[in-house]
PDB file of N, CA and C in Angstrom:
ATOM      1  N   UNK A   1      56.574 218.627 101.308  1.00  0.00           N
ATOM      2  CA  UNK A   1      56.553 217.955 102.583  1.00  0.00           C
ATOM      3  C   UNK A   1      55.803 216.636 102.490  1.00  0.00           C
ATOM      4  N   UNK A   2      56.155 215.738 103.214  1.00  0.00           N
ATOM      5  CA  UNK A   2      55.738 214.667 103.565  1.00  0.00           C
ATOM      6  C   UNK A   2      54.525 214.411 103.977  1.00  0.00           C
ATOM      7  N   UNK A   3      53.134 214.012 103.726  1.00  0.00           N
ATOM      8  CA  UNK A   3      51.685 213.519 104.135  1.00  0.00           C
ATOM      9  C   UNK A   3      52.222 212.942 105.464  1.00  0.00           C
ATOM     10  N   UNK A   4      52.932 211.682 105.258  1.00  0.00           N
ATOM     11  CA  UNK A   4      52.840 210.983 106.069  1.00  0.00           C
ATOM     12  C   UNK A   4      54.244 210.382 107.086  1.00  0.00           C
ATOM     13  N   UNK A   5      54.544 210.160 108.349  1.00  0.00           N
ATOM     14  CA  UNK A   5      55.514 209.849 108.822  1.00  0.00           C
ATOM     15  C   UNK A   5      55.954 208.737 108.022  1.00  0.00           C
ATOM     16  N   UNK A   6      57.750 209.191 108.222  1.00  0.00           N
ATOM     17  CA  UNK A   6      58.104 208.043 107.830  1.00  0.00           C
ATOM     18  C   UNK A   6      58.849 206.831 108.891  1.00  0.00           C
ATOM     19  N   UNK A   7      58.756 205.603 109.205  1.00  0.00           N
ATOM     20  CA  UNK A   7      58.808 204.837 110.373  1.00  0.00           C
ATOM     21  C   UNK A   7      60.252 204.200 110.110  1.00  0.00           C
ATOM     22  N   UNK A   8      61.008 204.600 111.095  1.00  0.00           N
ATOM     23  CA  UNK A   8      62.518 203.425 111.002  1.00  0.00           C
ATOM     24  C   UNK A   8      61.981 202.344 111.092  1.00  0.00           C
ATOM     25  N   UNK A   9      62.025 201.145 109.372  1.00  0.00           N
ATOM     26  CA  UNK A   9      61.945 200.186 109.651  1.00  0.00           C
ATOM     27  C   UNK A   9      63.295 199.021 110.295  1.00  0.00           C
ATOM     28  N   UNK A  10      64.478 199.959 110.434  1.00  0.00           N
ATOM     29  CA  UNK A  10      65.383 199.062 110.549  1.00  0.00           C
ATOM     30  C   UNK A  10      65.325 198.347 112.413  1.00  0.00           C
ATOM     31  N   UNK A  11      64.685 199.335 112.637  1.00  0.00           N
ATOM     32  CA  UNK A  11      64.309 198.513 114.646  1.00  0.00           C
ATOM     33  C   UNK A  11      63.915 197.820 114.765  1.00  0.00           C
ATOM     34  N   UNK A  12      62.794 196.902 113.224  1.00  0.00           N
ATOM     35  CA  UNK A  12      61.967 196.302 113.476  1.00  0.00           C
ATOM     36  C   UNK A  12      62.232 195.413 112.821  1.00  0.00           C
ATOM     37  N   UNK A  13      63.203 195.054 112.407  1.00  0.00           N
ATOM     38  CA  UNK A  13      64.069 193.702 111.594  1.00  0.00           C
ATOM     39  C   UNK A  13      64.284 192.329 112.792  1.00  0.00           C
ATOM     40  N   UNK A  14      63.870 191.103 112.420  1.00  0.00           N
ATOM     41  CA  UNK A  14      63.961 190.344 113.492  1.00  0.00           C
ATOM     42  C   UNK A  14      65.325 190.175 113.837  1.00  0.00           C
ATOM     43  N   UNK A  15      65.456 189.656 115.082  1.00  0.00           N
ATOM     44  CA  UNK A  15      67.218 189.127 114.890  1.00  0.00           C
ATOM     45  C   UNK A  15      67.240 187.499 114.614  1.00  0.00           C
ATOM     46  N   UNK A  16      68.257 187.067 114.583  1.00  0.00           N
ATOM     47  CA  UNK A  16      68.377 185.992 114.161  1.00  0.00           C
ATOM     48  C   UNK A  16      68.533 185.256 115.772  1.00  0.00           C
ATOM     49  N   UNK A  17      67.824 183.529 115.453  1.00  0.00           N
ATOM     50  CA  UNK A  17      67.434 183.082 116.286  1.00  0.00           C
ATOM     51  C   UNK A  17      68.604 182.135 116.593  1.00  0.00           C
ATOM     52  N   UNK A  18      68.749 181.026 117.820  1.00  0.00           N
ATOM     53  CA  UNK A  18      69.749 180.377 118.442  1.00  0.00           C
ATOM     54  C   UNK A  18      69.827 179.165 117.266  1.00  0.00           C
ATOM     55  N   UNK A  19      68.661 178.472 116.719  1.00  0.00           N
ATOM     56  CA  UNK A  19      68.474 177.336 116.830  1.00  0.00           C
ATOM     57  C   UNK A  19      69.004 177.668 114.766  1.00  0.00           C
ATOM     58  N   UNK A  20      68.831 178.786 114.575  1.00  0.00           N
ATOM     59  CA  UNK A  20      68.739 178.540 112.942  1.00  0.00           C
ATOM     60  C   UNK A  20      69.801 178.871 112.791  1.00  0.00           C
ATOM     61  N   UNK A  21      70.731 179.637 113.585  1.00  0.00           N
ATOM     62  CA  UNK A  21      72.205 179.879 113.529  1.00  0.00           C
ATOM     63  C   UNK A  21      73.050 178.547 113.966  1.00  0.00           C
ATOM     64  N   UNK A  22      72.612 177.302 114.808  1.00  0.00           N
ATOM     65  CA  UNK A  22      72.874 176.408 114.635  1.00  0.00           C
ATOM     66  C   UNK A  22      72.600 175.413 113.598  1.00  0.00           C
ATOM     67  N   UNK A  23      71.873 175.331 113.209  1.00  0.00           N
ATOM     68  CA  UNK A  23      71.419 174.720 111.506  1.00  0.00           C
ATOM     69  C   UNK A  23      72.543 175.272 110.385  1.00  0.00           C
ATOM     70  N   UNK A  24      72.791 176.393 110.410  1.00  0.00           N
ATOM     71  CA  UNK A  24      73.049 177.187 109.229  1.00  0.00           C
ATOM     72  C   UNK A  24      74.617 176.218 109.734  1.00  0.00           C
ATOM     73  N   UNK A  25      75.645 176.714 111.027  1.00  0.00           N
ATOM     74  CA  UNK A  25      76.704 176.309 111.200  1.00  0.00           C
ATOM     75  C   UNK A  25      77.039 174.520 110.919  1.00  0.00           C
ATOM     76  N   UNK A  26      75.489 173.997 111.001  1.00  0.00           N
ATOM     77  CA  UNK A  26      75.733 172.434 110.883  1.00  0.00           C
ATOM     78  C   UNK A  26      76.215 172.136 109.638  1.00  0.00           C
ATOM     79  N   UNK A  27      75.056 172.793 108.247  1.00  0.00           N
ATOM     80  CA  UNK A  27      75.089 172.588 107.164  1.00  0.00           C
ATOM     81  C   UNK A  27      76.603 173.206 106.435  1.00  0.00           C
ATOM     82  N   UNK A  28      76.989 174.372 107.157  1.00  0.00           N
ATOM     83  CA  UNK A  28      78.094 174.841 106.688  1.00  0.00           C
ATOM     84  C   UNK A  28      79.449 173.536 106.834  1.00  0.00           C
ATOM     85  N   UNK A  29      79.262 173.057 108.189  1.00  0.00           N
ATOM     86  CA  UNK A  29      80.230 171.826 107.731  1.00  0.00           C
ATOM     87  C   UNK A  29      80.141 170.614 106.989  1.00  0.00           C
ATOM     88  N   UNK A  30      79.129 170.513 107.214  1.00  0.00           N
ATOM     89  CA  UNK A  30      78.761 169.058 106.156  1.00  0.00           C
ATOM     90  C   UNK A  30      79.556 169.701 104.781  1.00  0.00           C
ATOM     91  N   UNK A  31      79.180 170.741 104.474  1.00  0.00           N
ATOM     92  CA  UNK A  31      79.518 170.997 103.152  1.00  0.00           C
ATOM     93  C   UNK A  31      80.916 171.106 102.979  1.00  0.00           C
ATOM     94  N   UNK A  32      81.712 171.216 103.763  1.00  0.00           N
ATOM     95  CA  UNK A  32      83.646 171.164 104.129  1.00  0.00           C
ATOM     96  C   UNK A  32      83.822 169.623 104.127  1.00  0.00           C
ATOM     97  N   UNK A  33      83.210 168.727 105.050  1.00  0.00           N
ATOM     98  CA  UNK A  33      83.277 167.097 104.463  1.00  0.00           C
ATOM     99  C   UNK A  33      82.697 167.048 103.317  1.00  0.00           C
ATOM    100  N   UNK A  34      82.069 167.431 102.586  1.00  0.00           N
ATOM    101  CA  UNK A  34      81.492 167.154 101.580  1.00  0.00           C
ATOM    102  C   UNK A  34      82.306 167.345 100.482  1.00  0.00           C
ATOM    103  N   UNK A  35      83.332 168.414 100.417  1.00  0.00           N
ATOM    104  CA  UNK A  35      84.263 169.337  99.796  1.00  0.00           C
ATOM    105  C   UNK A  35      85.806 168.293  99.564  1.00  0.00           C
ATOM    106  N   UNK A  36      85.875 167.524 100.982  1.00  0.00           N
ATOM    107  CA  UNK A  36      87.128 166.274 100.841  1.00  0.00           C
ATOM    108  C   UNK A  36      87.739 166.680 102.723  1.00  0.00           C
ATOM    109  N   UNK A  37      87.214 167.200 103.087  1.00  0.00           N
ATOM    110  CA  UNK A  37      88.410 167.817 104.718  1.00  0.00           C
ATOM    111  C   UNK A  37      87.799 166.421 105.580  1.00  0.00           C
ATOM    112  N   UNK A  38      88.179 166.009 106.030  1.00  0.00           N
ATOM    113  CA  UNK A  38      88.130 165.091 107.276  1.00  0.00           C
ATOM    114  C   UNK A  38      87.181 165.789 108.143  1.00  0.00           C
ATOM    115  N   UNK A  39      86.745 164.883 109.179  1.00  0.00           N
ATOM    116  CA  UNK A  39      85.063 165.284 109.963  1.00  0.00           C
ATOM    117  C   UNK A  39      86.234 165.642 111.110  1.00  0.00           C
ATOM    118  N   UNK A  40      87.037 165.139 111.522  1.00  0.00           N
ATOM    119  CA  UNK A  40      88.439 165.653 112.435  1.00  0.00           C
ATOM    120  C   UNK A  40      88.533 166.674 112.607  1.00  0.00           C
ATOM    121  N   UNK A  41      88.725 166.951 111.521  1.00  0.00           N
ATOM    122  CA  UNK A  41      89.575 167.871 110.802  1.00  0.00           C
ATOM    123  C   UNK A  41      89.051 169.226 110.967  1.00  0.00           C
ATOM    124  N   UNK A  42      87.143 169.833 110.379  1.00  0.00           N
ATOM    125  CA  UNK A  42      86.120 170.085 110.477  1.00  0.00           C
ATOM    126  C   UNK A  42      85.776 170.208 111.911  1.00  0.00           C
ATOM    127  N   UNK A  43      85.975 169.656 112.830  1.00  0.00           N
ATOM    128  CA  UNK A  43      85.590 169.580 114.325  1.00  0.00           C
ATOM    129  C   UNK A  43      86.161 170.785 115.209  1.00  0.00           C
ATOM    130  N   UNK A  44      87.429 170.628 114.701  1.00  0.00           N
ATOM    131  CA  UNK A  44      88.181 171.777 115.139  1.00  0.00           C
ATOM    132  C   UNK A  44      88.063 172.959 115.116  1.00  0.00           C
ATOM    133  N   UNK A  45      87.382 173.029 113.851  1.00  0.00           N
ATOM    134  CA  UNK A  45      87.458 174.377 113.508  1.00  0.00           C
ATOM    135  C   UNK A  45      86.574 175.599 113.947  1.00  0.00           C
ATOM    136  N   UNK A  46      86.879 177.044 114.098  1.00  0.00           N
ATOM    137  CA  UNK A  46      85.750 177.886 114.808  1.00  0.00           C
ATOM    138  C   UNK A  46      84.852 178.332 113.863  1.00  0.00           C
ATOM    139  N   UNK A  47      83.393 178.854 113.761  1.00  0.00           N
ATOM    140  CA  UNK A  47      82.324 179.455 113.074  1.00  0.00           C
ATOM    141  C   UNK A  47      83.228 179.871 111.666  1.00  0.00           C
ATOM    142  N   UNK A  48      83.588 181.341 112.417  1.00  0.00           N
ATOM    143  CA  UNK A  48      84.717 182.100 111.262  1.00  0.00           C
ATOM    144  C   UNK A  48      85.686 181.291 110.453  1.00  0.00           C
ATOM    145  N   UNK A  49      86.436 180.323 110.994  1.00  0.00           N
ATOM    146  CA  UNK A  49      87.115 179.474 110.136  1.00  0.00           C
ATOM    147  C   UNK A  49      86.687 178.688 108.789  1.00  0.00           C
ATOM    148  N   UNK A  50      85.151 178.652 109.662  1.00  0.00           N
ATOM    149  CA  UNK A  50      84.194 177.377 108.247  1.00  0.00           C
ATOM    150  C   UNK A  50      83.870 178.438 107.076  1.00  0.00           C
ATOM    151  N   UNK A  51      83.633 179.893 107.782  1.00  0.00           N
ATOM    152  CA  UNK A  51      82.632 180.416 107.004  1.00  0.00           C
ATOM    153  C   UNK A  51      84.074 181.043 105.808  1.00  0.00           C
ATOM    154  N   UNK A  52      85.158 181.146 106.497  1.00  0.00           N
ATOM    155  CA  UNK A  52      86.045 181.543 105.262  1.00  0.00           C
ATOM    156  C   UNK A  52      86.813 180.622 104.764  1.00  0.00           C
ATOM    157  N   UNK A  53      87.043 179.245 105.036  1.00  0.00           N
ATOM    158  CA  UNK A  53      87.355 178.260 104.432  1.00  0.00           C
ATOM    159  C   UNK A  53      85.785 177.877 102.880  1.00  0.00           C
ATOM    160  N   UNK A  54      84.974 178.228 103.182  1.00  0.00           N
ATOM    161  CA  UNK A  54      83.576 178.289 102.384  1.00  0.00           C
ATOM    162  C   UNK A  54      83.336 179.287 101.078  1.00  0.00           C
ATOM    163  N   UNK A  55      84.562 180.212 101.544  1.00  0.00           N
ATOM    164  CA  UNK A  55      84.188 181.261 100.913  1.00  0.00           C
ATOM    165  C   UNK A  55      85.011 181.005  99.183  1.00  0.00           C
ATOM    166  N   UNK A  56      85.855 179.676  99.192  1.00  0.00           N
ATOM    167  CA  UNK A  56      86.505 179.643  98.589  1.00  0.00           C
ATOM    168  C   UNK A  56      86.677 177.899  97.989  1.00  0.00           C
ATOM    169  N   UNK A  57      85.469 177.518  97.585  1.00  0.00           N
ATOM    170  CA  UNK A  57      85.455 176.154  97.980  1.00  0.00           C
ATOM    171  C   UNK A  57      86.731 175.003  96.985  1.00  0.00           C
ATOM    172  N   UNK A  58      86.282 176.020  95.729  1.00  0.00           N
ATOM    173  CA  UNK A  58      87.723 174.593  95.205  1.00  0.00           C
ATOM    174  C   UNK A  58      88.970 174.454  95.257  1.00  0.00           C
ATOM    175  N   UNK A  59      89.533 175.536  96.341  1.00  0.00           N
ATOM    176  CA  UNK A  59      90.604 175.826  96.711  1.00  0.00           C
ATOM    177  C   UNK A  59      90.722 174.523  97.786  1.00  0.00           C
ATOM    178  N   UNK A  60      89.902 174.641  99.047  1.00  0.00           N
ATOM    179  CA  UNK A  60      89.543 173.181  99.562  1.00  0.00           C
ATOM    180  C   UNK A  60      89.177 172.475  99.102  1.00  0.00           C
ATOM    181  N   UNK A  61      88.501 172.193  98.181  1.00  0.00           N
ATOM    182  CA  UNK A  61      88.774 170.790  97.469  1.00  0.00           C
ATOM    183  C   UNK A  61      89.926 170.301  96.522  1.00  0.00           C
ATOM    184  N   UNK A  62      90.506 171.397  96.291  1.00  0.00           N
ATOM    185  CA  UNK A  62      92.098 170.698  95.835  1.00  0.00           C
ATOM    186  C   UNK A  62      93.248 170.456  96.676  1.00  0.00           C
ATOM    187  N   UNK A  63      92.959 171.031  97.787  1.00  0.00           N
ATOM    188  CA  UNK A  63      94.140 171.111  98.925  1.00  0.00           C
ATOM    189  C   UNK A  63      93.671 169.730  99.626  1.00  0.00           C
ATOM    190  N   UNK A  64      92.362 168.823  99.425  1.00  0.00           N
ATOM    191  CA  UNK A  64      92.269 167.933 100.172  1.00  0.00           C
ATOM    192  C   UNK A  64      91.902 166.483  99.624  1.00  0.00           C
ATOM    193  N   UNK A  65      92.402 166.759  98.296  1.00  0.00           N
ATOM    194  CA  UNK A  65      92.329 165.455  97.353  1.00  0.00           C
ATOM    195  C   UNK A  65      93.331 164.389  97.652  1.00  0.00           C
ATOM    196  N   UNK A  66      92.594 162.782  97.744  1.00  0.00           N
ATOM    197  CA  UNK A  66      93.052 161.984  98.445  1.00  0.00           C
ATOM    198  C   UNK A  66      93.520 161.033  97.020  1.00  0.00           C
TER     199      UNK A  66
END
């Protein structure tokens, strides 16, 4: 048997905040212009779109070679 309780640490995990989930989404596009896609182009697009267009980067950068 156990001495001592054991404590769900998973309740006590922070959540993620407004302002760093906006940072994270900024940097995620820079890095799609950065890649060759138009800032246009990039504008359009939703969270999920960047994050799986990202997931695959030299695929976008060959599909957007000028």
């Amino acid at each position: 048997m156990a001495t001592t309780l054991q404590r769900n640490t998973n309740r006590s995990r922070p959540s993620k905040s407004a302002g760093a989930k906006a940072k994270r989404s900024k940097v995620q596009r820079r890095r799609l212009v950065a890649l060759g896609m138009d800032q246009a182009a990039v504008d359009l697009l939703n969270s999920t779109e960047v994050r799986t267009l990202l997931k695959y980067p030299k695929k976008v950068s060959d599909a957007h070679k000028g």
